[in-house]
Protein backbone atom coordinates (compact mmCIF):
# COMPACT_ATOMS: atom_id res chain seq x y z
CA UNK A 1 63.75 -13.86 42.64
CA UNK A 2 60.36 -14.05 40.67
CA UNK A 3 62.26 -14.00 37.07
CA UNK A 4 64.82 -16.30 38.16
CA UNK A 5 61.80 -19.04 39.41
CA UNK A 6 60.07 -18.37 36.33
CA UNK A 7 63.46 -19.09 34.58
CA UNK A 8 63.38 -22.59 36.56
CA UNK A 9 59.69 -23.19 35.32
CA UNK A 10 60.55 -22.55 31.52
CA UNK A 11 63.25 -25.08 32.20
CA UNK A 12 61.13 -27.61 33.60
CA UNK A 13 58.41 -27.22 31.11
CA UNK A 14 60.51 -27.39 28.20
CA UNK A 15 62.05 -30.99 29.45
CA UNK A 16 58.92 -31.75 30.52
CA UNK A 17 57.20 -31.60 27.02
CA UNK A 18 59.70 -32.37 25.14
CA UNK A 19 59.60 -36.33 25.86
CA UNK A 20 56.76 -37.95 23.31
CA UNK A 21 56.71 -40.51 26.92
CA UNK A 22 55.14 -37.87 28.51
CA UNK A 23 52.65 -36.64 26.51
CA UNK A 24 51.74 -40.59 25.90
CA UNK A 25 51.19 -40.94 29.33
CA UNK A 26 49.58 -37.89 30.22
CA UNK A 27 46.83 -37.74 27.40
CA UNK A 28 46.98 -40.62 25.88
CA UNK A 29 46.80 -43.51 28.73
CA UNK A 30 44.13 -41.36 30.36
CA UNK A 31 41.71 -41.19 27.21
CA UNK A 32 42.21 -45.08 26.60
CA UNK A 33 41.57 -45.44 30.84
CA UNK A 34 38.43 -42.80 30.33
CA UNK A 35 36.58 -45.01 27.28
CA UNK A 36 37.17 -48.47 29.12
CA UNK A 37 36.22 -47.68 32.40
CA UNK A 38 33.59 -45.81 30.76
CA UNK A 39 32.41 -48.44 28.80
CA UNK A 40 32.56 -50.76 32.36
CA UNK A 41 30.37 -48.30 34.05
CA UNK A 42 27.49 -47.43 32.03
CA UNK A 43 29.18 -46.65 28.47
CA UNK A 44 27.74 -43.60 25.84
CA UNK A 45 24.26 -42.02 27.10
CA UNK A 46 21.95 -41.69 23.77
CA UNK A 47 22.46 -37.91 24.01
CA UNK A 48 26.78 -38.40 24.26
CA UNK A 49 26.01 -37.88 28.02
CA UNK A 50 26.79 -40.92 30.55
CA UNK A 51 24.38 -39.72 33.51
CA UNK A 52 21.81 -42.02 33.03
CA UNK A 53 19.75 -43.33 35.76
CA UNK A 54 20.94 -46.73 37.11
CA UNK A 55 17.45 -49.63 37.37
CA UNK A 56 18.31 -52.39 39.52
CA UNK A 57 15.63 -55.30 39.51
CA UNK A 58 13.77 -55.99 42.75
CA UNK A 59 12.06 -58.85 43.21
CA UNK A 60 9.18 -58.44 45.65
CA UNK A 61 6.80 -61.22 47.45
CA UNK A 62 3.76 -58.94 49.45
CA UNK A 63 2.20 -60.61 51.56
CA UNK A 64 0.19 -57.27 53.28
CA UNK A 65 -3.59 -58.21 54.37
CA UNK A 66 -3.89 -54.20 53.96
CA UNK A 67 -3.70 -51.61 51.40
CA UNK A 68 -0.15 -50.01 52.38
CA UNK A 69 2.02 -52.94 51.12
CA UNK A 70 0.59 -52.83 47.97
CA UNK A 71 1.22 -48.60 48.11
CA UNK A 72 4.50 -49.51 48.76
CA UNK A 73 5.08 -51.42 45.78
CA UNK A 74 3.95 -48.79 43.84
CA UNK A 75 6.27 -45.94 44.75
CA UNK A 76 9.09 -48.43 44.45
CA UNK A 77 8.07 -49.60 41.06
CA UNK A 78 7.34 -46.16 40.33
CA UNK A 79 11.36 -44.94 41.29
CA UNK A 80 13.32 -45.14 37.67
CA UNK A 81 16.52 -46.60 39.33
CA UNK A 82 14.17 -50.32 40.57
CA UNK A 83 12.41 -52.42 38.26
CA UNK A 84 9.89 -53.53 40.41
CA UNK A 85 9.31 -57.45 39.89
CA UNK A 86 6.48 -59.32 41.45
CA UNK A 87 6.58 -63.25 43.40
CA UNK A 88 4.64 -65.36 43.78
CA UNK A 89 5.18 -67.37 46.67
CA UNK A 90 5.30 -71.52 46.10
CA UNK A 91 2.94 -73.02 48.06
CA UNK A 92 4.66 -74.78 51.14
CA UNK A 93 7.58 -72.56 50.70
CA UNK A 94 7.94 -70.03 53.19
CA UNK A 95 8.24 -65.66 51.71
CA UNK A 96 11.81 -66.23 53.40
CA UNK A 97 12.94 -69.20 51.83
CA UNK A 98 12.02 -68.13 48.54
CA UNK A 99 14.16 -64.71 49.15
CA UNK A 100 17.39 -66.55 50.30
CA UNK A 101 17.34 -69.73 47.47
CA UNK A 102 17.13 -66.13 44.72
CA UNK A 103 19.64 -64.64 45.99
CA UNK A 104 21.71 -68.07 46.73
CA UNK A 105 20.98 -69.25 42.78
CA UNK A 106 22.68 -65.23 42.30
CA UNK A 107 19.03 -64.38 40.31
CA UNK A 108 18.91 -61.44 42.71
CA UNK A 109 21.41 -59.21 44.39
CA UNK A 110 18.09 -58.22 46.84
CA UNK A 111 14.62 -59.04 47.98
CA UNK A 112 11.95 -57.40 49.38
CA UNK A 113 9.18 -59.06 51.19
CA UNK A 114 6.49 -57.42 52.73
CA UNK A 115 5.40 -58.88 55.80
CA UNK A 116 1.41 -59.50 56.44
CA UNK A 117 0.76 -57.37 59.14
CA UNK A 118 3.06 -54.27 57.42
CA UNK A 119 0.03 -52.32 57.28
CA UNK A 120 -1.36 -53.04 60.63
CA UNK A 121 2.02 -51.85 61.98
CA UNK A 122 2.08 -48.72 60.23
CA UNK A 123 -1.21 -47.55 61.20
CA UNK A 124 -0.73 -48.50 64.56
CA UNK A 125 2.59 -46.32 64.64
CA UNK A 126 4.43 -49.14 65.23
CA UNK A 127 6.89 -48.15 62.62
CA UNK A 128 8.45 -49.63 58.99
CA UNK A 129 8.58 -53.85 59.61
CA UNK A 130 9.68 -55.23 55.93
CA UNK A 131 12.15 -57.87 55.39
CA UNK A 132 14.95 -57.11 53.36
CA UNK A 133 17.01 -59.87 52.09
CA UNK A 134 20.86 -58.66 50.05
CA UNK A 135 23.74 -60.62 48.43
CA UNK A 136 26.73 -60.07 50.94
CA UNK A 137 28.84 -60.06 47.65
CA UNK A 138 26.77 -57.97 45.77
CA UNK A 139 27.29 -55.03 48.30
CA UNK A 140 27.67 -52.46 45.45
CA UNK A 141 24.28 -52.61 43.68
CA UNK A 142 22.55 -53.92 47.28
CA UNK A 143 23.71 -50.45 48.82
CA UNK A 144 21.61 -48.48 46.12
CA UNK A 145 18.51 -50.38 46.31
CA UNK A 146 18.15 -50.52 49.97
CA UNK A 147 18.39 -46.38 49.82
CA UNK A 148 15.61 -46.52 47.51
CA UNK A 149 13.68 -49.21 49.59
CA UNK A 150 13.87 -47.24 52.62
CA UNK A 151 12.91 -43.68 51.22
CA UNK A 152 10.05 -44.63 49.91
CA UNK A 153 9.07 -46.77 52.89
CA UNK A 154 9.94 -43.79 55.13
CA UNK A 155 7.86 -41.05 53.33
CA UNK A 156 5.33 -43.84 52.83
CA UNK A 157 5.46 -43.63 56.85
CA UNK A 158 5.08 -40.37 57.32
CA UNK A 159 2.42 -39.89 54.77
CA UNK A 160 0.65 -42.02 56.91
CA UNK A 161 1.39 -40.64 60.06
CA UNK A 162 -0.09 -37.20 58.43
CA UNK A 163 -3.34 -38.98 57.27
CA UNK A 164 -4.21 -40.98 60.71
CA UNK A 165 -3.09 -36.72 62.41
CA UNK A 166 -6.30 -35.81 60.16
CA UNK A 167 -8.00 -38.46 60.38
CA UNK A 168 -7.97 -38.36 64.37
CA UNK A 169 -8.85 -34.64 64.30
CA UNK A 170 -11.72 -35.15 62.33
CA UNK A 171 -12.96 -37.85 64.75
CA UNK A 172 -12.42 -35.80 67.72
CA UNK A 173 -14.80 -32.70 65.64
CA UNK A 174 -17.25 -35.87 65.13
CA UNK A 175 -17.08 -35.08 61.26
CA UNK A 176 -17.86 -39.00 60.69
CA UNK A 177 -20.99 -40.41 60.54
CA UNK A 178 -19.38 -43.87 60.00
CA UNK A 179 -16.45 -46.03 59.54
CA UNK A 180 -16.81 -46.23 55.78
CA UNK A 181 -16.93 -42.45 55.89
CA UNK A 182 -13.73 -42.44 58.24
CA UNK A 183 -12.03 -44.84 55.83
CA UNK A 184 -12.32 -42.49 52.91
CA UNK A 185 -11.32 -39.71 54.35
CA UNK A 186 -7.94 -41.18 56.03
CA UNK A 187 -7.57 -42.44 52.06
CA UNK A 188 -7.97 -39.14 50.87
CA UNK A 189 -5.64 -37.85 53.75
CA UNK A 190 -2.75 -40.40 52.91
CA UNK A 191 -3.71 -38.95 48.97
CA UNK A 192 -2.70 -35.37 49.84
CA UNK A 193 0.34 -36.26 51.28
CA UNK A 194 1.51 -38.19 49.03
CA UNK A 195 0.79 -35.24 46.34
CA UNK A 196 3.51 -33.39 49.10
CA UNK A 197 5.89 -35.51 48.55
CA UNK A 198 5.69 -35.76 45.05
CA UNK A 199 4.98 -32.07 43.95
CA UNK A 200 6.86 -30.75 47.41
CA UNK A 201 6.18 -26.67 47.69
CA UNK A 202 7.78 -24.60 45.52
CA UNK A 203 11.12 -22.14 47.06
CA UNK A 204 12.43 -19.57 44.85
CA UNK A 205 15.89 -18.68 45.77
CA UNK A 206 17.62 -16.05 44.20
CA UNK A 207 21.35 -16.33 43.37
CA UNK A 208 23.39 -14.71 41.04
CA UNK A 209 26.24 -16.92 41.04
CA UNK A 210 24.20 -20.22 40.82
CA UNK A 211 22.47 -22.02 38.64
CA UNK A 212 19.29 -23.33 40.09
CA UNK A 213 19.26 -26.80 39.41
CA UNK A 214 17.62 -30.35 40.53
CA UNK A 215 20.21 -31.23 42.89
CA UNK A 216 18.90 -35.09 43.07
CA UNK A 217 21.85 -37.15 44.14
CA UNK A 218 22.94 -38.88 40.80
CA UNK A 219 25.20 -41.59 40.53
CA UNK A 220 27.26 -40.74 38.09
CA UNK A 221 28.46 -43.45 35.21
CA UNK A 222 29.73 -44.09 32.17
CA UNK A 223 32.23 -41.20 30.99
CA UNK A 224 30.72 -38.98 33.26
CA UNK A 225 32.61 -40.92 35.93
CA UNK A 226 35.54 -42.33 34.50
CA UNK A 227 36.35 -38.66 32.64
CA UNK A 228 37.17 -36.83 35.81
CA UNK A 229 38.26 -40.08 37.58
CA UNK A 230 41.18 -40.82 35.22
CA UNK A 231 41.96 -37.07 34.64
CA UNK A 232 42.19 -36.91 39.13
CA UNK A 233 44.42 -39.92 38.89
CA UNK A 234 46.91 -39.45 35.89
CA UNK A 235 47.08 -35.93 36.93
CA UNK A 236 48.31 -36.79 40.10
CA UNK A 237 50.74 -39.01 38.98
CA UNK A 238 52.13 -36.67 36.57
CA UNK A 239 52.48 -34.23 39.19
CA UNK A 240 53.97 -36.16 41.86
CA UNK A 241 56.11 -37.46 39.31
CA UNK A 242 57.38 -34.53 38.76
CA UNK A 243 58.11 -33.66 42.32
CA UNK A 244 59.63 -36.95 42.61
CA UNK A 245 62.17 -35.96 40.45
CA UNK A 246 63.84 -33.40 42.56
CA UNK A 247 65.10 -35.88 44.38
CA UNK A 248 66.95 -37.68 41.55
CA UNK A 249 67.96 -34.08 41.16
CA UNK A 250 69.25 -33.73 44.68
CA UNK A 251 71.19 -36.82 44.61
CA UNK A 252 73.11 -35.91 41.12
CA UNK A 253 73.77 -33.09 42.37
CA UNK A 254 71.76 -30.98 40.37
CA UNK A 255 70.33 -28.91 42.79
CA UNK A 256 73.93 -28.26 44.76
CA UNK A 257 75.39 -26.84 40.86
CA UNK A 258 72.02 -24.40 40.62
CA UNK A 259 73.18 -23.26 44.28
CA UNK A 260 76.62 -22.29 43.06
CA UNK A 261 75.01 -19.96 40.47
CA UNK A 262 74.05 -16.37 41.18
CA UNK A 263 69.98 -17.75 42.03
CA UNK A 264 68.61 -17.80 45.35
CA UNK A 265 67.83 -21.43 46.41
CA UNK A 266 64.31 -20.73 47.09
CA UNK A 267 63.82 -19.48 43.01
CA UNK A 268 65.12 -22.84 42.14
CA UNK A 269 61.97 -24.84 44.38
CA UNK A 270 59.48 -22.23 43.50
CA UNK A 271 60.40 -21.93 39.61
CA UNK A 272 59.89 -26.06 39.84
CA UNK A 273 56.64 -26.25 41.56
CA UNK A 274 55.05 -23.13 39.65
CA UNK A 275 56.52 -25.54 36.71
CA UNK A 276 54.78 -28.61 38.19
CA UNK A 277 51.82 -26.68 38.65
CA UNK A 278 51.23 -25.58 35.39
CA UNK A 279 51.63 -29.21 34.13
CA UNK A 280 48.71 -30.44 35.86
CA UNK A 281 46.98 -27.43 34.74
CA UNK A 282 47.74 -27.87 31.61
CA UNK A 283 47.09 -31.53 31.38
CA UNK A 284 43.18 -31.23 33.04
CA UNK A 285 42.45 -28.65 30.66
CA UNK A 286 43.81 -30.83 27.63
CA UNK A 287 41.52 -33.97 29.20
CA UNK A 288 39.20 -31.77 30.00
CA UNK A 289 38.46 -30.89 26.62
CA UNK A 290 38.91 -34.14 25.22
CA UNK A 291 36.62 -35.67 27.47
CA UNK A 292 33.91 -32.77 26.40
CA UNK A 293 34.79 -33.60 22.57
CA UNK A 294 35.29 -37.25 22.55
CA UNK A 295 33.25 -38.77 24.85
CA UNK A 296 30.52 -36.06 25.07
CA UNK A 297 31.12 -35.55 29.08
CA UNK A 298 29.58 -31.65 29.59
CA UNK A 299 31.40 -30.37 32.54
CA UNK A 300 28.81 -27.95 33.91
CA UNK A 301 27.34 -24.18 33.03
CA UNK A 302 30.09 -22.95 35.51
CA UNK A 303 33.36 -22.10 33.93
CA UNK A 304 34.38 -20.45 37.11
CA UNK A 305 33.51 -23.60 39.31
CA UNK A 306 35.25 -25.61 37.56
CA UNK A 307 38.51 -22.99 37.18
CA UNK A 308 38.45 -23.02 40.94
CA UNK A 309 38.40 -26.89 41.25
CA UNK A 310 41.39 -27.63 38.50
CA UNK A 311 43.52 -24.89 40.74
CA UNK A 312 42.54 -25.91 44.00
CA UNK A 313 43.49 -29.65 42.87
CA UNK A 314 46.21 -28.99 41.20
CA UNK A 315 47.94 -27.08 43.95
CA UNK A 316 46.92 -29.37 46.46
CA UNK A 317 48.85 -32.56 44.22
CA UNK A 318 52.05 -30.26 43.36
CA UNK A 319 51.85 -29.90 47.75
CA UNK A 320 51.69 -33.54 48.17
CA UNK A 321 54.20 -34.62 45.71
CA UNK A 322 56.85 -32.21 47.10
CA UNK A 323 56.01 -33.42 51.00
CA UNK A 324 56.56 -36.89 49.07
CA UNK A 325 60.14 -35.48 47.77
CA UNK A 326 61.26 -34.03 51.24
CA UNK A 327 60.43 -37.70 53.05
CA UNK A 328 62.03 -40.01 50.99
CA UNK A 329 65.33 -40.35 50.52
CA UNK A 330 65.91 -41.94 47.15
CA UNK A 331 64.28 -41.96 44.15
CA UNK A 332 63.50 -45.84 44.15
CA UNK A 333 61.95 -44.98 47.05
CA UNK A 334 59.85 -42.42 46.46
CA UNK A 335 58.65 -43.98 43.46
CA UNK A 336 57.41 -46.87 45.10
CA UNK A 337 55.99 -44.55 47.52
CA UNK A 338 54.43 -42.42 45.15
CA UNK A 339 52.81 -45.56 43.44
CA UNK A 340 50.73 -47.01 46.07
CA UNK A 341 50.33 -43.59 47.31
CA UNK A 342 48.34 -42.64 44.43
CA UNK A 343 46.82 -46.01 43.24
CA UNK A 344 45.49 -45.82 47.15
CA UNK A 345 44.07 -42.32 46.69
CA UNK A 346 42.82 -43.03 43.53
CA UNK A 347 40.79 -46.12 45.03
CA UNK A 348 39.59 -44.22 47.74
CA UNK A 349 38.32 -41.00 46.09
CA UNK A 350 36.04 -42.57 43.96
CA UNK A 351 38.29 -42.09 40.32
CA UNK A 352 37.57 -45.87 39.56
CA UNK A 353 34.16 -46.06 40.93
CA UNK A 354 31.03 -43.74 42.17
CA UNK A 355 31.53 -42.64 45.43
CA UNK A 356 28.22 -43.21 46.10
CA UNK A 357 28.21 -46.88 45.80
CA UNK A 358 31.50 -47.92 48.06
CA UNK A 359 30.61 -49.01 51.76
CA UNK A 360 30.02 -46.30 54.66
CA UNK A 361 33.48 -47.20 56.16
CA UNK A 362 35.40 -46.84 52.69
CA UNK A 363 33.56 -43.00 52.11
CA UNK A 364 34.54 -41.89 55.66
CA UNK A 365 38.46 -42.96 55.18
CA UNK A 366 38.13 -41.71 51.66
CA UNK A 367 37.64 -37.95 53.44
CA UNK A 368 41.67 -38.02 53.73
CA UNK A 369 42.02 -38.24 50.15
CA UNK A 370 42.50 -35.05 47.93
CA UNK A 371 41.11 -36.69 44.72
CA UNK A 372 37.47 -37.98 47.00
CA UNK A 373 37.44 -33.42 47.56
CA UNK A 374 37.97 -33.23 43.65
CA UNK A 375 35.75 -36.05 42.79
CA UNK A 376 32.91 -34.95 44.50
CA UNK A 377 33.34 -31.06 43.26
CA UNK A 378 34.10 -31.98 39.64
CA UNK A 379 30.61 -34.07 40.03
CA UNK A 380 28.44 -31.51 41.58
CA UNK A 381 29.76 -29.31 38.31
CA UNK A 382 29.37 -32.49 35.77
CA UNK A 383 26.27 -34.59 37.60
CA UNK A 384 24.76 -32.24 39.65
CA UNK A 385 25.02 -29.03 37.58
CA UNK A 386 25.96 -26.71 40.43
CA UNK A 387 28.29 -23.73 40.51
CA UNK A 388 30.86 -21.52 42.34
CA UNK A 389 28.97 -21.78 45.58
CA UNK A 390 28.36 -25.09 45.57
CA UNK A 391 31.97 -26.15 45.29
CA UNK A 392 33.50 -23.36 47.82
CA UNK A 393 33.33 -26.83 50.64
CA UNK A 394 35.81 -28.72 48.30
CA UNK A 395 37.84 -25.79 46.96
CA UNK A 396 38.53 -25.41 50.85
CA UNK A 397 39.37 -28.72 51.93
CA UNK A 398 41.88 -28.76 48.96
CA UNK A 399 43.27 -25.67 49.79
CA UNK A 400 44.00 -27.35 53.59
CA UNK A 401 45.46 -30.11 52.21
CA UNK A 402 47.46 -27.88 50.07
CA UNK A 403 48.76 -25.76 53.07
CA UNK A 404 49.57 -29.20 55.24
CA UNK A 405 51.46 -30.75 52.86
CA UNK A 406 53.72 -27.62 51.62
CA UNK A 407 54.82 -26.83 55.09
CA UNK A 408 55.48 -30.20 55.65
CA UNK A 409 57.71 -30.12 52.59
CA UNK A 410 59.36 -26.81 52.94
CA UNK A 411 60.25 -27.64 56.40
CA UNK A 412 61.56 -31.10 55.26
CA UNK A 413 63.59 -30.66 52.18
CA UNK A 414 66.84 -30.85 51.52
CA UNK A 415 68.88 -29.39 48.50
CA UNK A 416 71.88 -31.78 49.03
């Protein structure tokens, strides 16, 4: 049974690549895709790699009659993704008005204004009270900046919440001979934590199979995104092309004159998937390596990480396009089906943009897609630098999808 499927699979490879269309589309299209949505998305880093760090401008009006507000605009100005840049507010123009006739005039996608009693609020526990003001429209660079607003407002909280702890303490001991005495020594409090939070304590965690790395979330652009994006969607329609094609078979009777020969009928659909299989291995490791050499994409420290990612996604795809060729009938179709199928996918698990920058809503559907699994293990190998460990979650997921969809297809196919 096992020589006769790999009899099918030399079959199907040897049509397969033997059709300059195919190769076209499966190395060529994706590498033109890869440099122009790289290009769109952050273009060649100085060092051939694409990770840079996104700045977004800020414009800021502070208004604070305390000290914090102007803290707070230096830890945002000191975060490389803002550009931090200072208002003045017109005189019989209200902090608010000035915010929403920016954004209206599209000279911001965001504004921060600090209200004047922000630090009178925080000390009195109160809480964070800013005033954020976003482009509805702009939703994909808004998203980012407000995530950098609010972590540094929230450790800027609880920095403060530590100092006035101490500070209180120290009262209670009657270490204070005076306010100005009290005032330095909350200052120096607020001081030391901030030192925590930027020079946190030190863990040392040994691991043999992983690299330690800085796992700081990274948006990932340029090639770095579009590289494994356009190899997750071209793969997948090369694969569930392929699958797609048994049904063409089935209705020419292709399948019903393998049957008459001496080969058990479950050879002939195992010698084609192991065949589509090994095309969408074979076609990530060809992108793969053009991406590496071409467009200077460096796809981790982990060969095995990423070995278990291409097979995980690969079988996963062959799965889905053979469910796809056991539910549809005819090969018009499935070929429509296929199409938005994979254009929808493709959307969703974040091969044409960043995850990280589509809307709450759009990452939670996005969890049904096979590619968003791939996507986000291919980046904690490219962006992120992780290894095996780190990528077990997605290998796992895949390998669910992969079961679901095969016994959906097995149990649904037809040879004639």
């Amino acid at each position: 049974m096992i020589k006769e499927a790999l009899h099918i699979t030399r079959l199907y490879l040897k049509m397969t690549y033997g059709s300059r269309t195919v190769l076209i589309f499966q190395l060529l299209l994706p590498l033109i895709f890869t440099f122009l949505i790289g290009q769109a998305t952050g273009g060649f880093g100085g060092d051939g790699s694409s990770s840079m760090t996104v700045t977004w401008p800020l414009p800021v009006i502070n208004e604070d009659a305390g000290t914090l507000g102007a803290e707070l605009v230096t830890r945002l100005d000191a975060d490389p993704a803002l550009t931090v840049v200072a208002v003045n507010r017109e005189v019989g123009v209200s902090a608010a008005e000035t915010a929403v006739s920016r954004i209206e005039k599209d000279e911001a996608a965001a504004f921060l204004v600090i209200p004047a009693n922000f630090s009178e609020k925080l000390l009195a526990g109160e809480g964070i009270a800013l005033d954020f003001y976003t482009d509805p429209a702009g939703i994909q660079t808004v998203q980012p900046i407000e995530q950098v607003v609010l972590g540094a407002a929230g450790r800027l909280s609880g920095a403060v919440d530590v100092a006035a702890v101490a500070t209180n303490v120290a009262a209670e001991l009657g270490v204070f001979a005076g306010d100005d005495t009290r005032t330095a020594y909350f200052a120096a409090g607020l001081a030391r934590a901030e030192d925590s939070w930027i020079e946190p304590p030190v863990v040392v965690r040994v691991n043999e199979d992983e690299q330690i790395v800085d796992t700081t979330s990274v948006i990932p652009t340029g090639n770095n995104q579009s590289s494994p994006g356009m190899m997750a969607m071209f793969v997948t329609f090369s694969m569930v092309g392929g699958a797609v094609a048994l049904i063409a078979e089935r209705q020419n009777g292709t399948l019903r004159r393998l049957m008459v020969m001496p080969i058990h009928k479950a050879s002939i659909l195992l010698g084609k998937l192991f065949g589509i299989l090994l095309e969408g291995i074979v076609q990530m490791g060809l992108l793969i390596a053009a991406g590496a050499l071409f467009f200077g994409v460096a796809w981790g420290s982990s060969p095995g990480a990423l070995a278990l990612m291409v097979g995980a996604f690969a079988l996963a795809i062959t799965s889905m396009g053979m469910m796809i060729a056991a539910l549809a009938r005819t090969p018009a179709q499935a070929n429509a089906l296929s199409t938005v199928l994979v254009m929808s996918l493709s959307a969703l698990g974040g091969a044409w943009w960043p995850l990280e920058i589509v809307p709450d809503w759009m990452q939670i559907v996005g969890k049904l897609s096979p590619i968003t699994w791939a996507m986000t293990g291919f980046q904690d190998i490219i962006t992120r630098g992780r290894g095996i460990t780190a990528v077990l979650p997605e290998v796992g997921v895949l390998l669910g999808f992969t079961a679901v969809f095969l016994a959906i297809g097995v149990y649904r196919f037809r040879y004639e």
